[in-house]
Protein backbone atom coordinates (compact mmCIF):
# COMPACT_ATOMS: atom_id res chain seq x y z
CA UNK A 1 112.29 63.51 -20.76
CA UNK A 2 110.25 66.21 -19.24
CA UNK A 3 111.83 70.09 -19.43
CA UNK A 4 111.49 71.90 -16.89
CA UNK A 5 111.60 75.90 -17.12
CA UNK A 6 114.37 78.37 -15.28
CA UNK A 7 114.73 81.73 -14.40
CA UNK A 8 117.87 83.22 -15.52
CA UNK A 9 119.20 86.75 -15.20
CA UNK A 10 121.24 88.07 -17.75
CA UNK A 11 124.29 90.02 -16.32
CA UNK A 12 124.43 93.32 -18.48
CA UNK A 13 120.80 94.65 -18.68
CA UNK A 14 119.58 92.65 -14.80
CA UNK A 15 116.52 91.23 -17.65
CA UNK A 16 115.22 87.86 -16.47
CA UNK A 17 115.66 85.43 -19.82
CA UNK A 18 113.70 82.08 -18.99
CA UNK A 19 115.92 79.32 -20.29
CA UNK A 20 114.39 75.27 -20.53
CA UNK A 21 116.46 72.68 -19.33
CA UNK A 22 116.42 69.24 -19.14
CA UNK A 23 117.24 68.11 -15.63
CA UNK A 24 119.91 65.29 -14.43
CA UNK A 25 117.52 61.75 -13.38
CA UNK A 26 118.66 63.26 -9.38
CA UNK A 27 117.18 66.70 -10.44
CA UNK A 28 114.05 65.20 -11.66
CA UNK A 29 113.65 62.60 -9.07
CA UNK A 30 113.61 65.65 -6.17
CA UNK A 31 111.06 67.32 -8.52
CA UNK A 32 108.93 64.46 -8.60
CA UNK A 33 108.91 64.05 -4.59
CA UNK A 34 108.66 67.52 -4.19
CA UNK A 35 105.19 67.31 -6.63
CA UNK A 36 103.92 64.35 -4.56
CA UNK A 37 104.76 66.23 -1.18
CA UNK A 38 103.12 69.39 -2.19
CA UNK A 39 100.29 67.63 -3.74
CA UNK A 40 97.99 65.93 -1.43
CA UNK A 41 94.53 64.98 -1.25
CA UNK A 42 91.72 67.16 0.58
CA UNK A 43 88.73 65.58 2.75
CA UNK A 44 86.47 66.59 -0.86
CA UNK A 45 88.49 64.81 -3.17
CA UNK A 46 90.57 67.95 -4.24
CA UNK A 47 94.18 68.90 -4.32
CA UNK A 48 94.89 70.62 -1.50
CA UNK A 49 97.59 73.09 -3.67
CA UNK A 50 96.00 73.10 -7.02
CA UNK A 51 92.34 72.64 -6.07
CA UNK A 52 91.76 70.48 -9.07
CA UNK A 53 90.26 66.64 -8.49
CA UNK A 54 92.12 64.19 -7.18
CA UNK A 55 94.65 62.88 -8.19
CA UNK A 56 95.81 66.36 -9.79
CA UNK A 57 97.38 66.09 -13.31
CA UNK A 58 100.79 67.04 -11.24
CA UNK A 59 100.66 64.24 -9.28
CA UNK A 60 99.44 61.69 -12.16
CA UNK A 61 102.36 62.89 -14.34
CA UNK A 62 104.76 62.80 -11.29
CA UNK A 63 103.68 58.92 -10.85
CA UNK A 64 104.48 58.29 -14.33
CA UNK A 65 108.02 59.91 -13.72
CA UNK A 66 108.39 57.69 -10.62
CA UNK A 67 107.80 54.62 -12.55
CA UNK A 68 110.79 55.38 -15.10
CA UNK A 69 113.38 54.99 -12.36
């Protein structure tokens, strides 16, 4: 299962404590469309968000997610 890391502020000192999680299968399933939204192919063969070649290690470990469910 893939962790994903969260931002969490602790309520006497206002310090930001990151905390990893393992999300619910709905949680991840939203991540995973959210990567392949967010993640899309350029006219050069690029990601348009990350700038690295296509496909992008986000979206090649998002399509490996995908074909869990």
């Amino acid at each position: 299962m893939t962790n994903v890391v969260q931002l969490q502020p602790s309520a006497p000192t206002g310090e930001v404590q990151l905390k990893e999680y393992t999300p619910e299968p709905h949680q991840l399933y939203h991540l995973i469309l959210l990567a392949l939204f967010l993640h899309q192919p350029a006219t050069d063969w690029s990601c348009q968000t990350c700038e690295q070649s296509w496909p992008c290690d986000q979206v090649r470990l998002a399509f490996r997610l995908r074909e869990g469910f």
